[in-house]
PDB file of N, CA and C in Angstrom:
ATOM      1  N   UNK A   1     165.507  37.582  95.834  1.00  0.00           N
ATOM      2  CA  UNK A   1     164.197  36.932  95.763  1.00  0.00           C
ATOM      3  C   UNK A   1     163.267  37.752  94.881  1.00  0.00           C
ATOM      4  N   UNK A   2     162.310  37.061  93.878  1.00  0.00           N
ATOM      5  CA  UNK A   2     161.403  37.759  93.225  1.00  0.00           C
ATOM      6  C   UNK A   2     160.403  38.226  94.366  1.00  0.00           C
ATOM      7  N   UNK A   3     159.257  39.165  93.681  1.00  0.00           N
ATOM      8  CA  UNK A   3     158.290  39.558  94.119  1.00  0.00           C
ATOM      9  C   UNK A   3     157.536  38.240  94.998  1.00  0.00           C
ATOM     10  N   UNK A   4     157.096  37.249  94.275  1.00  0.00           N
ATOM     11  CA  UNK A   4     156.230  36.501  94.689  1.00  0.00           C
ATOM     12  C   UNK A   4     156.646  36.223  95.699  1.00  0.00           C
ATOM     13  N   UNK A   5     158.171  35.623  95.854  1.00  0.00           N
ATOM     14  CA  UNK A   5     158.670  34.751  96.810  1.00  0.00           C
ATOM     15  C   UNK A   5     158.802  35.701  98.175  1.00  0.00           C
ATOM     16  N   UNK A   6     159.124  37.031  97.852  1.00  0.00           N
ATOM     17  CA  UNK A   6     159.222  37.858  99.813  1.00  0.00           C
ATOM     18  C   UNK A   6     157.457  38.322  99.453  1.00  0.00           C
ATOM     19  N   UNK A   7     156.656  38.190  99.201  1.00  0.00           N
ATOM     20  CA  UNK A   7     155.263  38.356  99.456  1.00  0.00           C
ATOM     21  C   UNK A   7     154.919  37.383 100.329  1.00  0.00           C
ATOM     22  N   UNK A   8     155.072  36.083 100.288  1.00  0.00           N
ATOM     23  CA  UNK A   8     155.029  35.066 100.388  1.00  0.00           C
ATOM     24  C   UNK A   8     155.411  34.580 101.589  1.00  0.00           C
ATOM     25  N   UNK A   9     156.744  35.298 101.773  1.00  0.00           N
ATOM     26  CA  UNK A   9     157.735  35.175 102.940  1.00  0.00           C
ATOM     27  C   UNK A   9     156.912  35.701 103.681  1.00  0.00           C
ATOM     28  N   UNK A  10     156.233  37.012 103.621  1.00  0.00           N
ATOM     29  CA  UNK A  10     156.046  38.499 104.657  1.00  0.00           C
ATOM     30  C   UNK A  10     154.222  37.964 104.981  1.00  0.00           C
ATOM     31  N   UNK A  11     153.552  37.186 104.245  1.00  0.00           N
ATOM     32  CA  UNK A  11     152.474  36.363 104.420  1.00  0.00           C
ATOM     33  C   UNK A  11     152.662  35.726 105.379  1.00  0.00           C
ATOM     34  N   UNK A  12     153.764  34.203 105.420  1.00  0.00           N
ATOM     35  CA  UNK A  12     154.463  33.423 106.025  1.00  0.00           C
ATOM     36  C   UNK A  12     154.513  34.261 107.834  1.00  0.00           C
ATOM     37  N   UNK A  13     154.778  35.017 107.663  1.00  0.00           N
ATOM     38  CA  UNK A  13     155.359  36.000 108.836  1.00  0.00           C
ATOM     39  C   UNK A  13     154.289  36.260 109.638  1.00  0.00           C
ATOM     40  N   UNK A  14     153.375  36.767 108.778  1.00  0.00           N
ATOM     41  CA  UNK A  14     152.087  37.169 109.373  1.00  0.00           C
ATOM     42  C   UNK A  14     151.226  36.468 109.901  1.00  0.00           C
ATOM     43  N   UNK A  15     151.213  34.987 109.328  1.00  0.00           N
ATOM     44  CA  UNK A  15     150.509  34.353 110.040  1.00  0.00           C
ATOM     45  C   UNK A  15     151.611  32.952 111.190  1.00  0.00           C
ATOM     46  N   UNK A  16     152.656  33.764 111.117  1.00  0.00           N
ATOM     47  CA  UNK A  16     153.252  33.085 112.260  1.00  0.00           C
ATOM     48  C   UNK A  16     152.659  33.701 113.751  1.00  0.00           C
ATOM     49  N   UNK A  17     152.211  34.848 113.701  1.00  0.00           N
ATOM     50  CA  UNK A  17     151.621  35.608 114.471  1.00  0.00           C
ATOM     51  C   UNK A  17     150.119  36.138 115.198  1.00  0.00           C
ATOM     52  N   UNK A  18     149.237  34.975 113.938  1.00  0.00           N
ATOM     53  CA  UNK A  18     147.884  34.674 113.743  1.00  0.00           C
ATOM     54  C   UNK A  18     147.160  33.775 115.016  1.00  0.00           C
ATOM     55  N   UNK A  19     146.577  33.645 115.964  1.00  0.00           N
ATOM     56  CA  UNK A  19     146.267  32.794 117.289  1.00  0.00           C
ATOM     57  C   UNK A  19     145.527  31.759 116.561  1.00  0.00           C
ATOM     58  N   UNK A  20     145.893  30.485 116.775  1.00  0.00           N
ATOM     59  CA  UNK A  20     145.158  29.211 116.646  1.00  0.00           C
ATOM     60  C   UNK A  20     144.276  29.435 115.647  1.00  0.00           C
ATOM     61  N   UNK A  21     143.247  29.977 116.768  1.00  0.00           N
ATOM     62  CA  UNK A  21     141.985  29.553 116.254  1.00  0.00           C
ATOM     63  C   UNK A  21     141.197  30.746 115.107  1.00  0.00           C
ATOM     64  N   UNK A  22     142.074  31.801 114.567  1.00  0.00           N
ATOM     65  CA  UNK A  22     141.913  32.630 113.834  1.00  0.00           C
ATOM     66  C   UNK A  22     142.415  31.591 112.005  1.00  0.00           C
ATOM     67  N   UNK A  23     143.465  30.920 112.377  1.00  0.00           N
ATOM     68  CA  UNK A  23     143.667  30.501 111.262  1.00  0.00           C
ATOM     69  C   UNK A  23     142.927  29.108 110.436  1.00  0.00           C
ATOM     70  N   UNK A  24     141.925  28.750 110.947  1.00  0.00           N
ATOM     71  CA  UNK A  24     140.973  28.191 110.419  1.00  0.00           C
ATOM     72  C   UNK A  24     139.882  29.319 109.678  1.00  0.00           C
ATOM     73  N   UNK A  25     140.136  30.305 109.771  1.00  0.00           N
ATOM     74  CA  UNK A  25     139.257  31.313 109.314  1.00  0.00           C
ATOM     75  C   UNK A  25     139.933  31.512 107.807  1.00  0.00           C
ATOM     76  N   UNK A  26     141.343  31.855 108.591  1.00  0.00           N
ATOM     77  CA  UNK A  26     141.846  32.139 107.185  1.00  0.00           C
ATOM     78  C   UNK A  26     142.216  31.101 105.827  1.00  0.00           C
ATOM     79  N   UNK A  27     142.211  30.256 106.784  1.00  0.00           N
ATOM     80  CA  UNK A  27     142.084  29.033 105.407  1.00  0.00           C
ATOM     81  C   UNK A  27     140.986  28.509 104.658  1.00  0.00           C
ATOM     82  N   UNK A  28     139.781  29.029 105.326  1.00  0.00           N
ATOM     83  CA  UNK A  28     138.690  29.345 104.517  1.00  0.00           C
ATOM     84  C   UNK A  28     138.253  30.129 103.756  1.00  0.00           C
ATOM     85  N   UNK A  29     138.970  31.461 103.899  1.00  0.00           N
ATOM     86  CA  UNK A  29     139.561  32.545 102.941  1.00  0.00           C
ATOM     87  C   UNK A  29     140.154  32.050 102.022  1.00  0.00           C
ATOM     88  N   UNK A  30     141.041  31.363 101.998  1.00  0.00           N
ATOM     89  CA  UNK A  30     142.444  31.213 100.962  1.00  0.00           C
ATOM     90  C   UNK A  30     141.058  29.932  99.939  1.00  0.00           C
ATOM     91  N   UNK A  31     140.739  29.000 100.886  1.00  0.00           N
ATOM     92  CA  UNK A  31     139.765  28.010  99.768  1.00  0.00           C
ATOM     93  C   UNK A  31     139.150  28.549  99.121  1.00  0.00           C
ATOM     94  N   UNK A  32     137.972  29.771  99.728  1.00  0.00           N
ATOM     95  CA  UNK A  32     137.404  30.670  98.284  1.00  0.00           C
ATOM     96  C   UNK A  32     138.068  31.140  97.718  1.00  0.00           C
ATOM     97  N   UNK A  33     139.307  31.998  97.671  1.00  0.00           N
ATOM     98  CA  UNK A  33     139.594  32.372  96.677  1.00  0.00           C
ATOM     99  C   UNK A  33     140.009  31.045  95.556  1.00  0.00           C
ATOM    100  N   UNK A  34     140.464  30.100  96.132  1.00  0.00           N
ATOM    101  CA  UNK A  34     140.997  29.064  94.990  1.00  0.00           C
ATOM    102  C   UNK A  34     139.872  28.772  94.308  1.00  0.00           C
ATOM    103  N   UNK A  35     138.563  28.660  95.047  1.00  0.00           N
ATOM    104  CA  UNK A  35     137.443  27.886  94.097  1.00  0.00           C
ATOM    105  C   UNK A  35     137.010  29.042  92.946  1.00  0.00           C
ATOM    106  N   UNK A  36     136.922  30.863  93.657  1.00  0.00           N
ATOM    107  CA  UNK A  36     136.834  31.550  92.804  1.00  0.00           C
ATOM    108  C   UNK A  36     137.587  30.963  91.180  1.00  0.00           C
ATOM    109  N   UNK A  37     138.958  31.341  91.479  1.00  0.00           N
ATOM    110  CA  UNK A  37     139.987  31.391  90.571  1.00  0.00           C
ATOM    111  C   UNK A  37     139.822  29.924  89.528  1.00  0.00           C
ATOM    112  N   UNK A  38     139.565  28.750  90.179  1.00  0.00           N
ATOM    113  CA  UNK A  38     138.918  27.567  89.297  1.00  0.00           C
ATOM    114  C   UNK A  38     137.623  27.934  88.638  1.00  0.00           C
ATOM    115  N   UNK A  39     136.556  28.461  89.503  1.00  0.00           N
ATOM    116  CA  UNK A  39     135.337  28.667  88.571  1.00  0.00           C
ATOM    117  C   UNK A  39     135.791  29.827  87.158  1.00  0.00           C
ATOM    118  N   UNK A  40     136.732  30.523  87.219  1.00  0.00           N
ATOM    119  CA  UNK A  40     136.866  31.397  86.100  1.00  0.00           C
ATOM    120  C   UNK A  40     136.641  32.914  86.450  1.00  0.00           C
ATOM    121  N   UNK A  41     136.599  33.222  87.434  1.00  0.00           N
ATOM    122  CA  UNK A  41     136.032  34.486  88.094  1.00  0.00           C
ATOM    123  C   UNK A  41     134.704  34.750  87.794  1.00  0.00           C
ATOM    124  N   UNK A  42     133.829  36.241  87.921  1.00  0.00           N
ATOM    125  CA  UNK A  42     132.819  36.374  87.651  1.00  0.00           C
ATOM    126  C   UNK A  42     132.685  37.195  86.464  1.00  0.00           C
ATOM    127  N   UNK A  43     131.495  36.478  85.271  1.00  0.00           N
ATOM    128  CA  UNK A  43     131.492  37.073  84.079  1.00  0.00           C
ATOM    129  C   UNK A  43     130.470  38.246  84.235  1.00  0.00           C
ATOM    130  N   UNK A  44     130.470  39.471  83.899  1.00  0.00           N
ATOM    131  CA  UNK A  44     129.246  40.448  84.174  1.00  0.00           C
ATOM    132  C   UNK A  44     128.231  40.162  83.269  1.00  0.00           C
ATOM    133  N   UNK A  45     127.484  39.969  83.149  1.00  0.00           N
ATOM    134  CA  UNK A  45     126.148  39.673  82.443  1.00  0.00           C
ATOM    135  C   UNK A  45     125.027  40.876  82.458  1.00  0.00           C
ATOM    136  N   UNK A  46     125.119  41.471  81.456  1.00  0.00           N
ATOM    137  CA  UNK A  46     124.244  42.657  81.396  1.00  0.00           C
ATOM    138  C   UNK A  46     122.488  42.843  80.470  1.00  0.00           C
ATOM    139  N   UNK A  47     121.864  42.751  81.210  1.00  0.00           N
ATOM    140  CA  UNK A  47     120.473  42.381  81.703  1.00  0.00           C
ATOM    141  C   UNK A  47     119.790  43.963  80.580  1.00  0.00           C
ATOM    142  N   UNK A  48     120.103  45.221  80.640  1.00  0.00           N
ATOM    143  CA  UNK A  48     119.567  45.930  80.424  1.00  0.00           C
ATOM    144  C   UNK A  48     118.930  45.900  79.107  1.00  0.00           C
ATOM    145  N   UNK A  49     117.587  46.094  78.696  1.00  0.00           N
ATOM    146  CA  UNK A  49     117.233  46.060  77.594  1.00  0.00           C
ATOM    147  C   UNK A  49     116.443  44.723  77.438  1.00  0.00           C
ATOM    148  N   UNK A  50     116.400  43.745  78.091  1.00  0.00           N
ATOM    149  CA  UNK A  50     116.281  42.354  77.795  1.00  0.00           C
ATOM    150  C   UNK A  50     115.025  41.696  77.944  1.00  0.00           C
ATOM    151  N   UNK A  51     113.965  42.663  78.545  1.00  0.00           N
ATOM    152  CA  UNK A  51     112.654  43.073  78.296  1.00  0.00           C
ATOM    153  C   UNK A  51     111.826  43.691  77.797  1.00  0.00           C
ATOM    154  N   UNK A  52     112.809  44.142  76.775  1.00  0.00           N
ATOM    155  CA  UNK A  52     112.505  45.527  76.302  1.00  0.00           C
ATOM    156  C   UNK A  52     111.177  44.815  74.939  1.00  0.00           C
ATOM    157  N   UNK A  53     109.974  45.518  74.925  1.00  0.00           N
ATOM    158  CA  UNK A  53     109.325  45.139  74.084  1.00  0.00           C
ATOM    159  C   UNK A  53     108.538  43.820  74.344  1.00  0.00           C
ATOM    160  N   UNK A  54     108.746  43.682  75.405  1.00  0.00           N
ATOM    161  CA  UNK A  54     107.433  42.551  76.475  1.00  0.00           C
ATOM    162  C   UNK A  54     106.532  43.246  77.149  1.00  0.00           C
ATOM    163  N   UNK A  55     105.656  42.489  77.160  1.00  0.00           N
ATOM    164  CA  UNK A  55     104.267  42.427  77.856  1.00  0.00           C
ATOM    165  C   UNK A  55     104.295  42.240  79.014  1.00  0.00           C
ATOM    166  N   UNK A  56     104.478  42.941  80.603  1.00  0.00           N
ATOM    167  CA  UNK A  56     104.641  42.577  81.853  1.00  0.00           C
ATOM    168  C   UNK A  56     103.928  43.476  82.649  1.00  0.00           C
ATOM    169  N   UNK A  57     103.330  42.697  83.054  1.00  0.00           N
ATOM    170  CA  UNK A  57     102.308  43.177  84.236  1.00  0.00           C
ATOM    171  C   UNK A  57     102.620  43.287  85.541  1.00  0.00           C
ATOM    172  N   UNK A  58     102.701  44.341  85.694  1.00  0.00           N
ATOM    173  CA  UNK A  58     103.590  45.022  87.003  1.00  0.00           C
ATOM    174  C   UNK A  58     102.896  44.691  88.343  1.00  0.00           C
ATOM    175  N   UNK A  59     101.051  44.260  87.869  1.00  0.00           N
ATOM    176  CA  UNK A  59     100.341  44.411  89.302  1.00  0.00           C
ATOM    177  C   UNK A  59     100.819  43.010  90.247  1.00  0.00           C
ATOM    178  N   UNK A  60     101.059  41.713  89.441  1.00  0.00           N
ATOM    179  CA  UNK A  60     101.614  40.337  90.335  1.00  0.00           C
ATOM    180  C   UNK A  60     103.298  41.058  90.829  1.00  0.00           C
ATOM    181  N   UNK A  61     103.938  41.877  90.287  1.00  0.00           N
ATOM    182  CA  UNK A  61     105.099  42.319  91.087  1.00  0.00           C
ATOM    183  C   UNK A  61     104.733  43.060  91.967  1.00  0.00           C
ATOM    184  N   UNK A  62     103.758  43.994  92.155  1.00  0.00           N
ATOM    185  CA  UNK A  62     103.449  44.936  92.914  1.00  0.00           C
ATOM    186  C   UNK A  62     102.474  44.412  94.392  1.00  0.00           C
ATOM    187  N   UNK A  63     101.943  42.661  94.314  1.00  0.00           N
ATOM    188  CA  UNK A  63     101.098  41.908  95.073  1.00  0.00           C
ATOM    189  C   UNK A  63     102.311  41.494  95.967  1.00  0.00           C
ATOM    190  N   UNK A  64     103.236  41.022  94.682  1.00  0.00           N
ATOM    191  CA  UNK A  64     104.574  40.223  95.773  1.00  0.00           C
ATOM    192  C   UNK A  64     105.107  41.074  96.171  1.00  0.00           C
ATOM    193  N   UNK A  65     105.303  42.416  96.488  1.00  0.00           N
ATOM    194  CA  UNK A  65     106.015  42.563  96.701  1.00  0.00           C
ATOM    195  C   UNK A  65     105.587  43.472  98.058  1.00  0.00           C
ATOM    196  N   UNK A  66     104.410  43.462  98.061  1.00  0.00           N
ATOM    197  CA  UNK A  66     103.369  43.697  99.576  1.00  0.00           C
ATOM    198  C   UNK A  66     103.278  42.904 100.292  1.00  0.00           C
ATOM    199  N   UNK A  67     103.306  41.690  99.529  1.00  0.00           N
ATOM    200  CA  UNK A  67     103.189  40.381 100.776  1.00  0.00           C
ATOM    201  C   UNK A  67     104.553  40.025 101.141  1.00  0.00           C
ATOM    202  N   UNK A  68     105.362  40.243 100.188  1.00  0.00           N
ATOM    203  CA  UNK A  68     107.248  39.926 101.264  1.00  0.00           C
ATOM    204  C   UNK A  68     107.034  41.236 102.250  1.00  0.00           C
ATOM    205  N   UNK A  69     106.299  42.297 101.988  1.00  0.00           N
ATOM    206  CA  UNK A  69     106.876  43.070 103.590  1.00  0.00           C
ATOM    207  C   UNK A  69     106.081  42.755 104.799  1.00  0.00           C
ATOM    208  N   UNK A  70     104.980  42.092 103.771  1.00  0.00           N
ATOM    209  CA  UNK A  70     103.537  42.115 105.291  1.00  0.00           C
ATOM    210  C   UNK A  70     104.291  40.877 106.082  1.00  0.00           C
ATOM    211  N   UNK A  71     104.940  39.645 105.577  1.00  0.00           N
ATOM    212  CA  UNK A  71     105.794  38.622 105.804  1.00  0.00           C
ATOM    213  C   UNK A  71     106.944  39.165 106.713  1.00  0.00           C
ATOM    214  N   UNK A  72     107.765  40.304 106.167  1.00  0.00           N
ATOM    215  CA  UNK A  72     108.957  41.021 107.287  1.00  0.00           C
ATOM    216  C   UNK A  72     108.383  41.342 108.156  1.00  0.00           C
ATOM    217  N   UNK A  73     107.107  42.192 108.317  1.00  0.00           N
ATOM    218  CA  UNK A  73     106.315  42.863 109.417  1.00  0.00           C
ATOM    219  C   UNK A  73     106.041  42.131 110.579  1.00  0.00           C
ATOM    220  N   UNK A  74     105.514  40.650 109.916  1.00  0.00           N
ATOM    221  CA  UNK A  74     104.909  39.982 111.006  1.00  0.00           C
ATOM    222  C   UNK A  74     105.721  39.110 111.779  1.00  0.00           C
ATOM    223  N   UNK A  75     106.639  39.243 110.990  1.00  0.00           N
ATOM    224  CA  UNK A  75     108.443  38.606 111.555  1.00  0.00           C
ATOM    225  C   UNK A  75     108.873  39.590 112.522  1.00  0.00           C
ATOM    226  N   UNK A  76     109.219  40.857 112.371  1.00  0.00           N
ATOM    227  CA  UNK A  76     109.988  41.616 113.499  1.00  0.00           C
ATOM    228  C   UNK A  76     109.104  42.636 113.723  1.00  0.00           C
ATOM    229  N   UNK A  77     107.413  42.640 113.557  1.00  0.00           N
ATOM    230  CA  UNK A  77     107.133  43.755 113.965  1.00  0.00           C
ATOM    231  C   UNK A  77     106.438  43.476 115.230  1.00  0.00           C
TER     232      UNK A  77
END
């Protein structure tokens, strides 16, 4: 037997041994990976530099970003 096929087998095996209700889990595993592998995997997209030489005003990042904690605070504090 090739590689694939006793991988496959020894998979086979493993989830002969899997309880019921665990293997609805894992077949939701196995679907992402298929949808991964259809979408094309993930392309890295590299961002650095890509502002470079803009005009950005840090104080509306620095407002939002007081009011998302005052927002966490008043959530779990």
């Amino acid at each position: 037997m090739n590689k694939t096929a006793l991988k496959k087998h020894e998979i086979y095996r493993k989830l002969s041994e899997v309880a019921e209700k665990d293997l609805s889990s894992i077949a939701d595993y196995i679907d992402t990976i298929r949808q991964k592998k259809k979408l094309g995997g993930g392309h890295i997209i590299k961002l650095q530099g890509v502002l470079k030489g803009k005009d950005i005003d840090f104080a509306d990042l620095k407002a939002f970003k007081q009011e998302t904690w005052n927002h966490v605070e008043e959530e779990h504090g």
